[in-house]
PDB file of N, CA and C in Angstrom:
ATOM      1  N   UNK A   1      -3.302  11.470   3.970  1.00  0.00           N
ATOM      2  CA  UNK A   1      -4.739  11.416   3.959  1.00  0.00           C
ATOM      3  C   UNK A   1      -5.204  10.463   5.052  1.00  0.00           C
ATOM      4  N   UNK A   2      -6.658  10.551   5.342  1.00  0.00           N
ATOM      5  CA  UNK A   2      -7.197   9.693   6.485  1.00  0.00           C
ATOM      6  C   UNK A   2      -7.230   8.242   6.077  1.00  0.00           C
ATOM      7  N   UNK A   3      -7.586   7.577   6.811  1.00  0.00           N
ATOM      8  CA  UNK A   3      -7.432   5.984   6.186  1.00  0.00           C
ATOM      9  C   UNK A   3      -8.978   5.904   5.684  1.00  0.00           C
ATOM     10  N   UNK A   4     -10.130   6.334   6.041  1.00  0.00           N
ATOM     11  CA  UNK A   4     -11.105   7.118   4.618  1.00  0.00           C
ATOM     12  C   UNK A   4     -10.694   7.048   3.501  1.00  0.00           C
ATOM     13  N   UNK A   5     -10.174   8.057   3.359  1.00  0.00           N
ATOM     14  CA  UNK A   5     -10.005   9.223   1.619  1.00  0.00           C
ATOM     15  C   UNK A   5      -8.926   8.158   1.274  1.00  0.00           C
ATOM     16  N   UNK A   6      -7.951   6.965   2.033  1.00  0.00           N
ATOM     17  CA  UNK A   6      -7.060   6.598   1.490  1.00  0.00           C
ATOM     18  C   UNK A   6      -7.994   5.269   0.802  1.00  0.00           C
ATOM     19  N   UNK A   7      -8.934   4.800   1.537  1.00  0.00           N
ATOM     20  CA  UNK A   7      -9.631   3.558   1.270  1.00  0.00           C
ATOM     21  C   UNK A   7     -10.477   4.249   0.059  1.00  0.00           C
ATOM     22  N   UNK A   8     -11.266   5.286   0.197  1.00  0.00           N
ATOM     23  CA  UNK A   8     -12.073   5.736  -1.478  1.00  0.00           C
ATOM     24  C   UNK A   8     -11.173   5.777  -2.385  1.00  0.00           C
ATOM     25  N   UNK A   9      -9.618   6.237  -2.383  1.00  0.00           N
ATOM     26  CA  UNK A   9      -8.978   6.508  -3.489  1.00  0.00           C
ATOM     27  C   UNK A   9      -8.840   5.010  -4.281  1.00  0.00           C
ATOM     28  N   UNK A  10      -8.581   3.818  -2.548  1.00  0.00           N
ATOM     29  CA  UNK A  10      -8.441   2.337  -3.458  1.00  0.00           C
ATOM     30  C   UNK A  10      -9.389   2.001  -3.986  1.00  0.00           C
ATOM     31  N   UNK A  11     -10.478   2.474  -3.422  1.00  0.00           N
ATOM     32  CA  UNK A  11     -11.915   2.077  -4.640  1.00  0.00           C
ATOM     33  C   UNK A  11     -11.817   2.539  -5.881  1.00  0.00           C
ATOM     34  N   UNK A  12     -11.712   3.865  -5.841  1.00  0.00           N
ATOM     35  CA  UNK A  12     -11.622   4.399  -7.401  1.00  0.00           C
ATOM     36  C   UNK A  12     -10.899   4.103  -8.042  1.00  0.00           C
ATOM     37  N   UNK A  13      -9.425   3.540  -7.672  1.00  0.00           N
ATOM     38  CA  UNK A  13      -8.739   3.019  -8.190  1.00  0.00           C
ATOM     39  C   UNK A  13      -8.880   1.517  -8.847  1.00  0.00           C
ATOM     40  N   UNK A  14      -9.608   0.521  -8.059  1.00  0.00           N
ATOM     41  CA  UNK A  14      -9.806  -0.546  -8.280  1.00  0.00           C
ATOM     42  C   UNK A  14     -10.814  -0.586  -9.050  1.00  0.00           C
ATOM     43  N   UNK A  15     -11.346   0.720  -9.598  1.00  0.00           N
ATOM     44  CA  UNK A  15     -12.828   0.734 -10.202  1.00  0.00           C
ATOM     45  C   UNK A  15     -12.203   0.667 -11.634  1.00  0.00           C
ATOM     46  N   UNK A  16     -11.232   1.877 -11.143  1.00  0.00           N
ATOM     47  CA  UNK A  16     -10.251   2.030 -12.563  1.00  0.00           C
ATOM     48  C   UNK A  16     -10.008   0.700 -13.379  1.00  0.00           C
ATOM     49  N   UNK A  17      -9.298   0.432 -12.473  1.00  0.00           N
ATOM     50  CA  UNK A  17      -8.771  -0.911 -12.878  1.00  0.00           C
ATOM     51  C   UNK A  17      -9.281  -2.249 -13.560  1.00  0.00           C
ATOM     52  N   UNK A  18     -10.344  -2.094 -13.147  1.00  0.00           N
ATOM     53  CA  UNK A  18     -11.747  -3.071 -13.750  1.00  0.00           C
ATOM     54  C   UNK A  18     -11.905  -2.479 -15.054  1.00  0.00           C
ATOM     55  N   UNK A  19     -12.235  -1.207 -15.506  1.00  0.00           N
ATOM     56  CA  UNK A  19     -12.276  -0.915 -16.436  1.00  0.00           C
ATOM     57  C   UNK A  19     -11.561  -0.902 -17.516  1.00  0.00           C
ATOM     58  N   UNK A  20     -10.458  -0.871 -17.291  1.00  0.00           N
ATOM     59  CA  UNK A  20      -9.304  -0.773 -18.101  1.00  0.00           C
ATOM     60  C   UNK A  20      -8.944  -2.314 -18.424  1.00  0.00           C
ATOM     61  N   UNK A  21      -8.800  -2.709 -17.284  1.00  0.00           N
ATOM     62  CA  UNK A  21      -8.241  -4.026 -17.631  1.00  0.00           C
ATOM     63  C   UNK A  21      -6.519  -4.084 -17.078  1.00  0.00           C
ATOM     64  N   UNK A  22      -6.261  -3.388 -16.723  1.00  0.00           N
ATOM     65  CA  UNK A  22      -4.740  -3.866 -16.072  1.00  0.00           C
ATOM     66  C   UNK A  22      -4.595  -4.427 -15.374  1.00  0.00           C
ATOM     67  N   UNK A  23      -3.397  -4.569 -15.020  1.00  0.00           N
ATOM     68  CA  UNK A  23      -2.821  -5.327 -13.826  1.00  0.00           C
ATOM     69  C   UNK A  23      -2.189  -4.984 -12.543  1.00  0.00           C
ATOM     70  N   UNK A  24      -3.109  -4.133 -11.859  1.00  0.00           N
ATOM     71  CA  UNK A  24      -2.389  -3.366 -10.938  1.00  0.00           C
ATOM     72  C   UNK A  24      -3.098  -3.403  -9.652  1.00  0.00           C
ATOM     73  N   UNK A  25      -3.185  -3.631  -8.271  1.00  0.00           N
ATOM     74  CA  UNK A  25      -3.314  -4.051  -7.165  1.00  0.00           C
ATOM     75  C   UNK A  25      -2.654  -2.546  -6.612  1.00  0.00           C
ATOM     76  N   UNK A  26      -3.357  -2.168  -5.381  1.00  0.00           N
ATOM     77  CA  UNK A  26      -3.438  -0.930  -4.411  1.00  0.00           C
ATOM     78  C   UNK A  26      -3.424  -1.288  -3.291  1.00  0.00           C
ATOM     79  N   UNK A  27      -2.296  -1.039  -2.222  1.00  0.00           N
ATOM     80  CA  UNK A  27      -2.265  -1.417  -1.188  1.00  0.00           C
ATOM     81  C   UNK A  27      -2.519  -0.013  -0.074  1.00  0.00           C
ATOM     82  N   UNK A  28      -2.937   0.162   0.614  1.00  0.00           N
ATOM     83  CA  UNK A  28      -3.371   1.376   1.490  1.00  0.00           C
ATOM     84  C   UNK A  28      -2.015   1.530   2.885  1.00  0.00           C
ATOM     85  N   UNK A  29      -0.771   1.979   2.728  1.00  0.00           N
ATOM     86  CA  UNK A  29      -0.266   1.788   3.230  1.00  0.00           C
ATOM     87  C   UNK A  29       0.570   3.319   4.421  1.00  0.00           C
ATOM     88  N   UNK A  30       1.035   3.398   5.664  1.00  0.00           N
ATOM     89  CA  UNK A  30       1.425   4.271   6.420  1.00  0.00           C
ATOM     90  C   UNK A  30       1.798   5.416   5.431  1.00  0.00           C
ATOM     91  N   UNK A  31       1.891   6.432   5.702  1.00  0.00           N
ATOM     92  CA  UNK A  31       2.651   7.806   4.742  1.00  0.00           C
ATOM     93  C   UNK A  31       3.755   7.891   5.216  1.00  0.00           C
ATOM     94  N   UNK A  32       4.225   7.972   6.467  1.00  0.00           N
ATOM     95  CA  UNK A  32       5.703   7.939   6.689  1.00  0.00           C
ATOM     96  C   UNK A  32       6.370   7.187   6.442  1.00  0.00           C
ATOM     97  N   UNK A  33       7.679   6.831   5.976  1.00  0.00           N
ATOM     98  CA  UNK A  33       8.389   5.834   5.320  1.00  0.00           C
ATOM     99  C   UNK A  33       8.722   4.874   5.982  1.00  0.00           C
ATOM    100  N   UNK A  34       9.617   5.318   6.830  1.00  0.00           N
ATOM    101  CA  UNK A  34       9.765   4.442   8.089  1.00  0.00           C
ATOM    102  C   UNK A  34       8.745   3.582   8.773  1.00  0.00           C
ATOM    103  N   UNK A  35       7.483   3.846   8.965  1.00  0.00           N
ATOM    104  CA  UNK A  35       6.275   3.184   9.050  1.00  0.00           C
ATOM    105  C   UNK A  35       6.185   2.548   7.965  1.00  0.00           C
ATOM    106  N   UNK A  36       6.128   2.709   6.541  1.00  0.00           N
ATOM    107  CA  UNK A  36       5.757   2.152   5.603  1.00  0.00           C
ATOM    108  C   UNK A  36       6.968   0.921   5.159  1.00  0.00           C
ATOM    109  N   UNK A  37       8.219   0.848   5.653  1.00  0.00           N
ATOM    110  CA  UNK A  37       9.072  -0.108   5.357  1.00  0.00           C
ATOM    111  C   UNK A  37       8.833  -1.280   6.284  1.00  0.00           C
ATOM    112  N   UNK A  38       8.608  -0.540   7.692  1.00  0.00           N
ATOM    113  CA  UNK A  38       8.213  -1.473   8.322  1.00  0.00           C
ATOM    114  C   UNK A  38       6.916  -2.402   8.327  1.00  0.00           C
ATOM    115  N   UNK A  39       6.202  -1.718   7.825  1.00  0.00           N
ATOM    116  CA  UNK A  39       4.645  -2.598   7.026  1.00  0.00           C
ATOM    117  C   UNK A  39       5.079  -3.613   6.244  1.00  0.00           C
ATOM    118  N   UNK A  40       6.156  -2.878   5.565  1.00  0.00           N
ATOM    119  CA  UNK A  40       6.283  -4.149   4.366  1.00  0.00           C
ATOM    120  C   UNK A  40       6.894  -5.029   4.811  1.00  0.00           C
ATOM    121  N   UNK A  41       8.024  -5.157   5.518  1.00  0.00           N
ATOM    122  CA  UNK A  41       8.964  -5.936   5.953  1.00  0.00           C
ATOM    123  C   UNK A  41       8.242  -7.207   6.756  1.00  0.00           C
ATOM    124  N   UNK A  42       6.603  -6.554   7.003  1.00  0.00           N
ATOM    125  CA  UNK A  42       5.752  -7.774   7.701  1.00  0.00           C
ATOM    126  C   UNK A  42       4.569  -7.781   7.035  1.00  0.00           C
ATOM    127  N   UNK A  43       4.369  -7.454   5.806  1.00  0.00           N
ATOM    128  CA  UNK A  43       3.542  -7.865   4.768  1.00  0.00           C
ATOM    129  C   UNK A  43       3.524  -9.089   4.353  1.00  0.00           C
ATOM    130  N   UNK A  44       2.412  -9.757   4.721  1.00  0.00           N
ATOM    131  CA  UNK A  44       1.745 -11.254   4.081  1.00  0.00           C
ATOM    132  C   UNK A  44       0.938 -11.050   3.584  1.00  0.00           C
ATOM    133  N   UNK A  45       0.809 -10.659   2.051  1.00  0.00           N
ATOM    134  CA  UNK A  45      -0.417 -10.958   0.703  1.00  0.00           C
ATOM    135  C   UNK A  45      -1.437 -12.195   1.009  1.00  0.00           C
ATOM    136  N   UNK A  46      -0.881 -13.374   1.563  1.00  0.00           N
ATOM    137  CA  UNK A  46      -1.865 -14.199   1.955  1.00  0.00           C
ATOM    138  C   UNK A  46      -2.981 -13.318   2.612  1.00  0.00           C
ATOM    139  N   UNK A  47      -2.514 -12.951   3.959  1.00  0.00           N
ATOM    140  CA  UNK A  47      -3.053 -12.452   5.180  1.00  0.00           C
ATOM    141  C   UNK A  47      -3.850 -10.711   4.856  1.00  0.00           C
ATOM    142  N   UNK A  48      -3.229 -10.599   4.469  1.00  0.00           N
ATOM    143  CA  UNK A  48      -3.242  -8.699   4.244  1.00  0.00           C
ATOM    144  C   UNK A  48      -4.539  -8.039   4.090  1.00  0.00           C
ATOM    145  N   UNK A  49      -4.965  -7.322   5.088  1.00  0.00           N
ATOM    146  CA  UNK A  49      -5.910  -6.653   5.199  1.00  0.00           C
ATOM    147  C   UNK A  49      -6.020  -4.870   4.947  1.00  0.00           C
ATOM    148  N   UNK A  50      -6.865  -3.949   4.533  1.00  0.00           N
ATOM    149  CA  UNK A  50      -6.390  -3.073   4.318  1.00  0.00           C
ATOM    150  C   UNK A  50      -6.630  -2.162   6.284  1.00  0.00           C
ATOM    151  N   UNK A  51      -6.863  -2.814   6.670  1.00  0.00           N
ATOM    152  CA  UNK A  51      -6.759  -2.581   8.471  1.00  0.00           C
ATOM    153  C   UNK A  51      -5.327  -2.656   8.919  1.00  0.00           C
ATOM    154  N   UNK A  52      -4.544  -3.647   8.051  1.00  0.00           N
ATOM    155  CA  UNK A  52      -3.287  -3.895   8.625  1.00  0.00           C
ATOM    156  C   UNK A  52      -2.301  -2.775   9.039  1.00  0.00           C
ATOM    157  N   UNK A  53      -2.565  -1.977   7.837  1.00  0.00           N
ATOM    158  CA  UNK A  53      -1.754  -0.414   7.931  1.00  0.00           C
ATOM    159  C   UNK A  53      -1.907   0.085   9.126  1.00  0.00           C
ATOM    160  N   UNK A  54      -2.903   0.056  10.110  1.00  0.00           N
ATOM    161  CA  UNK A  54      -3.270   1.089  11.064  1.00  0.00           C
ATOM    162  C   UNK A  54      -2.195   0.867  12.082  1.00  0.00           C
ATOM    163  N   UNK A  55      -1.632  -0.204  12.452  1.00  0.00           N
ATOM    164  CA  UNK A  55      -1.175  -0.781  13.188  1.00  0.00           C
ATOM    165  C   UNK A  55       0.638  -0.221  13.224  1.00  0.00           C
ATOM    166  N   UNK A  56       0.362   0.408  12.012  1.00  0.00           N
ATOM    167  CA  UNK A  56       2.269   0.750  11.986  1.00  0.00           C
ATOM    168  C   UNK A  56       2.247   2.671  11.354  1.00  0.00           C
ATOM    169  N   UNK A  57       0.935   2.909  11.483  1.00  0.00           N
ATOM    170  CA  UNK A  57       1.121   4.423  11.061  1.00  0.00           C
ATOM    171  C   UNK A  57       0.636   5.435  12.728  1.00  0.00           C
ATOM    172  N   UNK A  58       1.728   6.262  12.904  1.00  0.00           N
ATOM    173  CA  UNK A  58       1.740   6.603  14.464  1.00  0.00           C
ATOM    174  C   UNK A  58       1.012   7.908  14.171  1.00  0.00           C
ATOM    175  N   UNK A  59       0.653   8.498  13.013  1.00  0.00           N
ATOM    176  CA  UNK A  59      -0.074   9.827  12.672  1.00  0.00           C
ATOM    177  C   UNK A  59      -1.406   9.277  11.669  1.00  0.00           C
ATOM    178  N   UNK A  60      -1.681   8.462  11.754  1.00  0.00           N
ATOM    179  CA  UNK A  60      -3.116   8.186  11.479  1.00  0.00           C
ATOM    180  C   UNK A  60      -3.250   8.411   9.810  1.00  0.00           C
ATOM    181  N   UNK A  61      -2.369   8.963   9.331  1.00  0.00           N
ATOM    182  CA  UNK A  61      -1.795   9.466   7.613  1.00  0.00           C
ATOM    183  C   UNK A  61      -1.777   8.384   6.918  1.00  0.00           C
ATOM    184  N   UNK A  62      -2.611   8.279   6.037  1.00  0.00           N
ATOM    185  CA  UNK A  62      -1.660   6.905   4.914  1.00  0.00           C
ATOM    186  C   UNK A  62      -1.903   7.314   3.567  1.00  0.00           C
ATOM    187  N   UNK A  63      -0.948   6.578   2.605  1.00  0.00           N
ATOM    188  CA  UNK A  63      -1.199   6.778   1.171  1.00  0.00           C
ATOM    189  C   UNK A  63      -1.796   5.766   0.410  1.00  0.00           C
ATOM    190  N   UNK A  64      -1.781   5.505  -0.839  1.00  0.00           N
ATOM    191  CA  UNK A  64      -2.220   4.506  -1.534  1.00  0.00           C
ATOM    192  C   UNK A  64      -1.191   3.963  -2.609  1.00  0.00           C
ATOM    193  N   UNK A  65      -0.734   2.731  -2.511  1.00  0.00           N
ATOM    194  CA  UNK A  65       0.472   2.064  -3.035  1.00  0.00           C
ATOM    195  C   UNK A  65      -0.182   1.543  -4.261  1.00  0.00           C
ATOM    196  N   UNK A  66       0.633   1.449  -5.242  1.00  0.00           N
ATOM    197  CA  UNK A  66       0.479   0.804  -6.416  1.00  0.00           C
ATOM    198  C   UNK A  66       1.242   0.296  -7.278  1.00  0.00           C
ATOM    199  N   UNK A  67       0.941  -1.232  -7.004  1.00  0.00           N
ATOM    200  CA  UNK A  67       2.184  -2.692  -7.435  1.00  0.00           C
ATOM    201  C   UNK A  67       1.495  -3.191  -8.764  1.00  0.00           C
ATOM    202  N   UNK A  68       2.050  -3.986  -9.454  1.00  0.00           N
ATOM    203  CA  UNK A  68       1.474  -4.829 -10.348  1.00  0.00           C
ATOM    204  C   UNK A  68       1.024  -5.835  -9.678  1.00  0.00           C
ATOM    205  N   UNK A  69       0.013  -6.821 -10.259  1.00  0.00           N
ATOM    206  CA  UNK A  69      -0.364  -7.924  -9.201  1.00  0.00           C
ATOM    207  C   UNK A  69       0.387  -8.892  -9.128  1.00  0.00           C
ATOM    208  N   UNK A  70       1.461  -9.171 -10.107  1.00  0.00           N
ATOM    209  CA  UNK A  70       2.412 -10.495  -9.682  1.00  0.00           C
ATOM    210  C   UNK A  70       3.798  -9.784  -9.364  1.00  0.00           C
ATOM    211  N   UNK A  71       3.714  -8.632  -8.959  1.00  0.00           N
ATOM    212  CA  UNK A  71       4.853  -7.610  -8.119  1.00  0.00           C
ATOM    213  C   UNK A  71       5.457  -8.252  -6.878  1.00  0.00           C
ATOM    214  N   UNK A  72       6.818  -8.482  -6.762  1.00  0.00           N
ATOM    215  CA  UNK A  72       7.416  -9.123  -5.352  1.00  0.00           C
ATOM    216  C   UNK A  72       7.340  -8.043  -4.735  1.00  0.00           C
ATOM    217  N   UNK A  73       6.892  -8.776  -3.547  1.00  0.00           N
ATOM    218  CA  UNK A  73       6.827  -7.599  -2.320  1.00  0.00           C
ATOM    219  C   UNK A  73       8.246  -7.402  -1.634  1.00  0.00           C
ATOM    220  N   UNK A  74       9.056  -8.144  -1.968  1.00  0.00           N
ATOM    221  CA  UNK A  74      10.731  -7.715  -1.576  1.00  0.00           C
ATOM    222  C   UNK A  74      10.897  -7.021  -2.488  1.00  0.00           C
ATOM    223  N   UNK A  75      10.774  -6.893  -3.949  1.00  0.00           N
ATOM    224  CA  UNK A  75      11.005  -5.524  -4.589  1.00  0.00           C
ATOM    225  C   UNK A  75      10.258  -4.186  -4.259  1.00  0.00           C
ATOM    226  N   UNK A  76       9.507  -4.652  -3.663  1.00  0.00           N
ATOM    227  CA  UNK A  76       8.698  -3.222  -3.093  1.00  0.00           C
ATOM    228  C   UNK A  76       9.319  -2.913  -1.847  1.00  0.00           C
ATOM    229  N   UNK A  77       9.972  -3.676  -0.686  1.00  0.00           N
ATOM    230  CA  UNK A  77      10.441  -3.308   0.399  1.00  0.00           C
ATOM    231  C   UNK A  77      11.436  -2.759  -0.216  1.00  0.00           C
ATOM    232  N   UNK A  78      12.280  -3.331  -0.848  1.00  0.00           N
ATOM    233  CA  UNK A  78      14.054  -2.717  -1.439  1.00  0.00           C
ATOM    234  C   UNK A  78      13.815  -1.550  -2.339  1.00  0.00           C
ATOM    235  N   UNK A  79      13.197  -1.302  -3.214  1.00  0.00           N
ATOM    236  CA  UNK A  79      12.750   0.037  -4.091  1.00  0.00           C
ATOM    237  C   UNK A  79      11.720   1.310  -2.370  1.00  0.00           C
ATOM    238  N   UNK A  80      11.467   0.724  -1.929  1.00  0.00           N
ATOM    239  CA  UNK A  80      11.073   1.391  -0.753  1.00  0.00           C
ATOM    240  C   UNK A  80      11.870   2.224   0.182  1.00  0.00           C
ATOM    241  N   UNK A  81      12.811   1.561   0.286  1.00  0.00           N
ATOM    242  CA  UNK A  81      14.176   1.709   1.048  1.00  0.00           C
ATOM    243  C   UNK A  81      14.818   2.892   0.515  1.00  0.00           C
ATOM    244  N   UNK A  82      15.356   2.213  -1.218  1.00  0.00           N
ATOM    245  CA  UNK A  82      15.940   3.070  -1.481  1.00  0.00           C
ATOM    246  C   UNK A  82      15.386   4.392  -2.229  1.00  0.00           C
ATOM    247  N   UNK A  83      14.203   4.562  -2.214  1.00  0.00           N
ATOM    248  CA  UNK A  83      13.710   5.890  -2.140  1.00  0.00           C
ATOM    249  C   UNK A  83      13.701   6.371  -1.133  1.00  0.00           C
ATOM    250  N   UNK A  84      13.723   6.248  -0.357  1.00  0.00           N
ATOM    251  CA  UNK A  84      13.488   7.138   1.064  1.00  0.00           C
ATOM    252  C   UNK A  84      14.569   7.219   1.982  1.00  0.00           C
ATOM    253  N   UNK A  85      15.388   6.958   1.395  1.00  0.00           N
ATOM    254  CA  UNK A  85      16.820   6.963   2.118  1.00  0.00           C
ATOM    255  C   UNK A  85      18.057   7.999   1.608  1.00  0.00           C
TER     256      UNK A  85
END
């Protein structure tokens, strides 16, 4: 999807989320994997913008990620990996 439709889905999602009450955080990240490992591998939650993605997706494609909010982002690089490998 466009980085648009990927940013409305994190709204609706985060809308979700308000409502419900969970604990779950949406990151807007490359669709190709290889792009997307490499996002993570330089993912700073401090820093992290949902602009950051643009920078590592070479087809303009991205999806919408979904971590818990006290989720390690090295478990998301390593569960990343080994799905797509």
């Amino acid at each position: 999807m466009t980085f648009d439709e990927a940013l409305n889905d994190q709204n609706q999602a985060m809308k979700t989320v308000m409502e419900t009450g969970h604990s779950y955080n949406y990151l807007i990240v490359p669709e190709i994997a290889e792009e997307r490992d490499k996002f993570f591998e330089n993912y700073d939650e401090k820093t992290y913008s949902n602009e950051d993605c643009k920078k590592y997706s070479s087809n303009n494609e991205y999806c919408v990620w979904q971590i818990l909010d006290n989720e390690s982002v090295k478990r998301i690089i390593n569960e990343s990996k080994r799905r797509y490998k």
